[in-house]
Protein backbone atom coordinates (compact mmCIF):
# COMPACT_ATOMS: atom_id res chain seq x y z
CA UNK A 1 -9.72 12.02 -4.03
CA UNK A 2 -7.41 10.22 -6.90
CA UNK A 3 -8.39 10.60 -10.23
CA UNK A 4 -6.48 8.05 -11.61
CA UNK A 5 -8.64 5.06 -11.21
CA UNK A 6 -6.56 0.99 -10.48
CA UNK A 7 -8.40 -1.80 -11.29
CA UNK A 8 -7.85 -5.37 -10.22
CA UNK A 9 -8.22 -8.09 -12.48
CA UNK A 10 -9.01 -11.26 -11.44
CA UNK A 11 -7.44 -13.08 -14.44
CA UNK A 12 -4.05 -13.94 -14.55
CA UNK A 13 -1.50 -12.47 -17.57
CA UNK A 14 -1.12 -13.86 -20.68
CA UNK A 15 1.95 -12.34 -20.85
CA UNK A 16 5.60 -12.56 -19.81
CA UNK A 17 6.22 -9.96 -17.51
CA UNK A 18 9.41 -7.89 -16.15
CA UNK A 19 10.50 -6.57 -13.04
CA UNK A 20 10.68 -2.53 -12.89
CA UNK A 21 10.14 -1.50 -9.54
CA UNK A 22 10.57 -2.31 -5.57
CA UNK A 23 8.08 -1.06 -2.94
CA UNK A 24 8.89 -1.21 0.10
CA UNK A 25 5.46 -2.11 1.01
CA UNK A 26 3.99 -5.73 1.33
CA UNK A 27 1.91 -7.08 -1.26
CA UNK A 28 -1.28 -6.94 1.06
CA UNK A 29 -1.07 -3.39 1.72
CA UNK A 30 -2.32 -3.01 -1.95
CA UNK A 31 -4.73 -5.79 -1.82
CA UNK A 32 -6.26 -8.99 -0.30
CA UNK A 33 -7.18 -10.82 -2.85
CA UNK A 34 -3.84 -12.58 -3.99
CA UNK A 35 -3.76 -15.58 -5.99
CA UNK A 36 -0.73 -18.26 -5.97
CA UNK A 37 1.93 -18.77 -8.80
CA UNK A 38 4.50 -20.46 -10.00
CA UNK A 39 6.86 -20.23 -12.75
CA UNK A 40 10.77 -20.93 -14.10
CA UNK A 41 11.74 -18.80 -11.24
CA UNK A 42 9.95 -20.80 -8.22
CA UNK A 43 6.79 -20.05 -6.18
CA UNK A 44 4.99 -16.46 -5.76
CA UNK A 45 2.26 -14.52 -4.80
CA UNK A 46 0.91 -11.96 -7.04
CA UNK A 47 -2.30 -9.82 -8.12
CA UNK A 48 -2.59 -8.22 -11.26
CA UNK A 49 -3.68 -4.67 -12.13
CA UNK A 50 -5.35 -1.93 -15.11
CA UNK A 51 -5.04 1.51 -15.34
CA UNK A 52 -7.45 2.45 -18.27
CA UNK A 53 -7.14 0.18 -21.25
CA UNK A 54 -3.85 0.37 -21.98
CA UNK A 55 -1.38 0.35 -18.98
CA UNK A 56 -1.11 -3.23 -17.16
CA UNK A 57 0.68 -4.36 -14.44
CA UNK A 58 1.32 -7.03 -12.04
CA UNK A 59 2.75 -6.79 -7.85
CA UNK A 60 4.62 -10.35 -6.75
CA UNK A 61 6.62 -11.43 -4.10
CA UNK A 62 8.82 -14.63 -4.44
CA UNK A 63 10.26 -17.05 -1.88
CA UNK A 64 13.50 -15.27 -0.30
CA UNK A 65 12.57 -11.32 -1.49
CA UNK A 66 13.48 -8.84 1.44
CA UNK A 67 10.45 -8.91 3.70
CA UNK A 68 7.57 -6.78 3.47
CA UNK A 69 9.14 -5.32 0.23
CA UNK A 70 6.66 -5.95 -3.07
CA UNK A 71 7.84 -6.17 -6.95
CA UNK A 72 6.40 -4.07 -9.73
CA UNK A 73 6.19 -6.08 -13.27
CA UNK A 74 5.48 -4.84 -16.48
CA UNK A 75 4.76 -6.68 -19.99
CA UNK A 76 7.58 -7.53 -21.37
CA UNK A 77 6.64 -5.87 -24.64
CA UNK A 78 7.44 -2.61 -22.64
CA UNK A 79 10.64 -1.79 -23.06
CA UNK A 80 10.71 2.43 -23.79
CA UNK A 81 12.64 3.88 -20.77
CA UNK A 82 10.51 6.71 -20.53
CA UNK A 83 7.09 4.78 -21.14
CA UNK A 84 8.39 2.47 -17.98
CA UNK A 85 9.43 5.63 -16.39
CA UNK A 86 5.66 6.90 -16.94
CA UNK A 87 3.82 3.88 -15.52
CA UNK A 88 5.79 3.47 -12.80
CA UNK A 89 4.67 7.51 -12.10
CA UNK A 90 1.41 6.11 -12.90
CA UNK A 91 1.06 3.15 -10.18
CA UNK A 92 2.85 5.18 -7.94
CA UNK A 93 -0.02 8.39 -8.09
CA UNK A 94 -2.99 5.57 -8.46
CA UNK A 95 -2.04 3.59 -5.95
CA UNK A 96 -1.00 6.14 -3.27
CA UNK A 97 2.25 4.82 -2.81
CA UNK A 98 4.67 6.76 -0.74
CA UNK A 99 7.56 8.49 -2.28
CA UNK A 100 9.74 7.14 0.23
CA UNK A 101 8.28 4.05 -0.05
CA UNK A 102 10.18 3.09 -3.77
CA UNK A 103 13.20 1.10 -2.84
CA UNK A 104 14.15 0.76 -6.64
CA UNK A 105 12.95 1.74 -9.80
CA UNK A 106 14.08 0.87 -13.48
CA UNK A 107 16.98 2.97 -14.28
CA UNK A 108 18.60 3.08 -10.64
CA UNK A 109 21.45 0.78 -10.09
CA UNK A 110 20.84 -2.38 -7.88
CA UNK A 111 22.89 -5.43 -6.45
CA UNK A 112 20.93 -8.48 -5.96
CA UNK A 113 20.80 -8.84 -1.80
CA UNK A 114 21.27 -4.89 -1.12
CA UNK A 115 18.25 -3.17 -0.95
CA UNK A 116 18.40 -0.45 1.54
CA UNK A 117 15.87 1.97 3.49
CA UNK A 118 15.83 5.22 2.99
CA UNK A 119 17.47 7.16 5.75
CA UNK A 120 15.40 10.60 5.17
CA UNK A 121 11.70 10.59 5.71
CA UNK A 122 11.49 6.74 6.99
CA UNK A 123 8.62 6.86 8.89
CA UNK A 124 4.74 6.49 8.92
CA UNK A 125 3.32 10.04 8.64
CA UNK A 126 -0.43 10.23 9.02
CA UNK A 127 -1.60 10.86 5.44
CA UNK A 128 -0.66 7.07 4.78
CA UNK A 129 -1.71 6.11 8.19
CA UNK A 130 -5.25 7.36 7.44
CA UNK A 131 -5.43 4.84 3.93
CA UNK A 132 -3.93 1.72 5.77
CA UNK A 133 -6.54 2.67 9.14
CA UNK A 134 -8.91 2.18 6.09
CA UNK A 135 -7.64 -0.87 4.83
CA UNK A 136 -7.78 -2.72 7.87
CA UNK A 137 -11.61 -1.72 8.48
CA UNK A 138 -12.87 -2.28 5.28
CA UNK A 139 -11.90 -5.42 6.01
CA UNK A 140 -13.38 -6.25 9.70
CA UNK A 141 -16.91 -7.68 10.28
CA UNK A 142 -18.97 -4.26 9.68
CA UNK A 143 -16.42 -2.31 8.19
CA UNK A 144 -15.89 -1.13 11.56
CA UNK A 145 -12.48 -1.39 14.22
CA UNK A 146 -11.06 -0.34 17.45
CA UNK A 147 -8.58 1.90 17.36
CA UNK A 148 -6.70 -1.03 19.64
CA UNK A 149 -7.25 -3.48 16.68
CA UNK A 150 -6.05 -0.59 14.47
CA UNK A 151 -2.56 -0.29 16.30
CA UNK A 152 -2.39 -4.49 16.59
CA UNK A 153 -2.46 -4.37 13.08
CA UNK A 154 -0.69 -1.33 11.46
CA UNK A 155 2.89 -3.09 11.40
CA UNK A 156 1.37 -5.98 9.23
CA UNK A 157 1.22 -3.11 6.35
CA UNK A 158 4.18 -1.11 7.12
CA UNK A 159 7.82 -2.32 8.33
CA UNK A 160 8.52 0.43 11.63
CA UNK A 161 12.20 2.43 11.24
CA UNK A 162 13.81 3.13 14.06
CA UNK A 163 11.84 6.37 13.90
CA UNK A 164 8.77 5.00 14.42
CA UNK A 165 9.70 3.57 17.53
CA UNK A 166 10.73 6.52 19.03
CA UNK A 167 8.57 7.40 22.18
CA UNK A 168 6.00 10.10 22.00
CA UNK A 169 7.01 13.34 23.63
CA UNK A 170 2.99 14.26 24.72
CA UNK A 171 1.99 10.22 25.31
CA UNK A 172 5.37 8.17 27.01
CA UNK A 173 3.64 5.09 27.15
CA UNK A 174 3.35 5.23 23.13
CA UNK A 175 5.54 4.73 20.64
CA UNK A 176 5.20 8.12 17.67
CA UNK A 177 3.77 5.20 14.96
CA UNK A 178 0.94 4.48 17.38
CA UNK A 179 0.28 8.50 18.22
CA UNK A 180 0.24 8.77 14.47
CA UNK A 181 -2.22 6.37 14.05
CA UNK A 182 -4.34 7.28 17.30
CA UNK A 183 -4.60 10.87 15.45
CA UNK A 184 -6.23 8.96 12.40
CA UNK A 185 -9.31 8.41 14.66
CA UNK A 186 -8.85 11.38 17.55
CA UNK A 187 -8.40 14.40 14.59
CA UNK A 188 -12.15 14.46 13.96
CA UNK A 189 -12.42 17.67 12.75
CA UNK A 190 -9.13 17.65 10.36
CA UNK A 191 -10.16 19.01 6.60
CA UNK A 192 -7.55 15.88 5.42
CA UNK A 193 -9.12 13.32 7.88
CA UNK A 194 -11.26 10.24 6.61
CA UNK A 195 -14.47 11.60 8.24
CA UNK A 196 -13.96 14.91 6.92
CA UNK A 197 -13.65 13.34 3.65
CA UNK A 198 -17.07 11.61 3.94
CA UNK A 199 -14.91 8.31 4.08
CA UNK A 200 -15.40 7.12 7.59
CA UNK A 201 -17.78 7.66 10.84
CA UNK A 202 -16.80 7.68 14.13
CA UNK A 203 -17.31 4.87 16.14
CA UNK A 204 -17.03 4.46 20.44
CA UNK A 205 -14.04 3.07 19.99
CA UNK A 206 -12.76 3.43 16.70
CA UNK A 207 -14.50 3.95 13.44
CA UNK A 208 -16.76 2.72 10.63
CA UNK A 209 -15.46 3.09 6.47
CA UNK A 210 -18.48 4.05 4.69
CA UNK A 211 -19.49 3.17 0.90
CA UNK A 212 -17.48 6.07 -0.35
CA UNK A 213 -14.50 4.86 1.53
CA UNK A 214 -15.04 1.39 0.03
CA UNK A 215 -15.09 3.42 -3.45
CA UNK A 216 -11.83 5.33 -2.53
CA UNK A 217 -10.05 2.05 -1.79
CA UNK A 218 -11.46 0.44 -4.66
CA UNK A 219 -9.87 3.26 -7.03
CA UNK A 220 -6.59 2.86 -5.81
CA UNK A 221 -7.09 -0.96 -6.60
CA UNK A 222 -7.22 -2.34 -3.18
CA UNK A 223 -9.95 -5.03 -2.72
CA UNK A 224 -11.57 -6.95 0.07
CA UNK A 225 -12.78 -9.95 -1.58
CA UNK A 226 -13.32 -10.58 -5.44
């Protein structure tokens, strides 16, 4: 389990805030409950975030950033390097975000337009296929889904590399992303699996996230519904 504990608020900043970091994750893979903005720059979608009492934070996207890519934005009042350098750490252990999956941070150079994938390690491995299989049911009627509904909806929270769509060696008719996240629900017995873990049951067909996997989810800041 993380023991660094996100919190969303529901309240939006009183602040002025300032870009420090690029995911290359969309801003629903962190959380559903996304309000509407607007400021000098033009319209966005954001959600705003605590760590403890002191560390605050906010995730947009605005009209033309690179697809399924997400901004990190601090207060401006934070301005250390190595304080920025230390929450971005921070949101990046709380949140569960993959290593590979920081396209820029503060610090790095970047060129307005150019933001490139990583060529090493882009792919979904199943550690972060196992939180976003948990994202998705958390929010289905139940808390329950198909592993079919699982599969429909996995590239919604992840953009597929080139290695993802690679066909599986031991299923041809797959793609390795969808074997990945068919192992999510077919590992059963796996000490790193969610029902292992106490944070899902299996299902006929799929499986079921129970309260603790609602409270795992919750502590990396992802909600449902407010």
């Amino acid at each position: 389990m993380n023991d660094i504990e996100v919190r969303q608020s529901m309240f939006e900043p009183d602040y002025d805030v300032v870009p420090q970091a690029i995911f290359w994750r969309p801003l629903r893979y962190f959380t559903m409950c996304i309000r509407q903005g607007e400021d000098e720059l033009d319209l966005f979608q954001a959600a705003s975030f605590t760590i403890g009492n002191e560390v605050k934070f906010d995730l947009r996207v605005y009209r033309g950033h690179p697809e399924l890519t997400v901004t990190l934005y601090l207060p401006d009042n934070v301005s250390d390097e190595k304080v920025i350098a230390d929450t971005i750490d921070l949101v990046v252990r709380g949140m569960v975000i993959p290593l590979a999956a920081v396209a820029w941070r503060r610090g790095q150079r970047f060129e307005y337009g150019r933001l490139e994938r990583p060529k090493a390690d882009n792919r979904l491995r199943e550690h972060e296929a196992r939180i976003i299989v948990l994202k998705i049911a958390a929010q289905q009627p139940g808390r329950s889904a198909s592993t079919s509904l699982l599969k429909r909806e996995v590239p919604k929270y992840i953009e597929l590399s080139a290695k993802d769509r690679v066909r599986s060696q031991s299923r041809p008719r797959e793609f390795l992303w969808q074997q990945v996240v068919g192992n999510v629900v077919s590992h059963q017995k796996s000490s790193e699996g969610p029902f292992a873990k106490g944070l899902a049951v299996r299902t006929a067909d799929g499986l079921k996230v129970t309260k603790e996997g609602l409270d795992y989810l919750n502590d990396m800041g992802f909600k449902t519904s407010p």
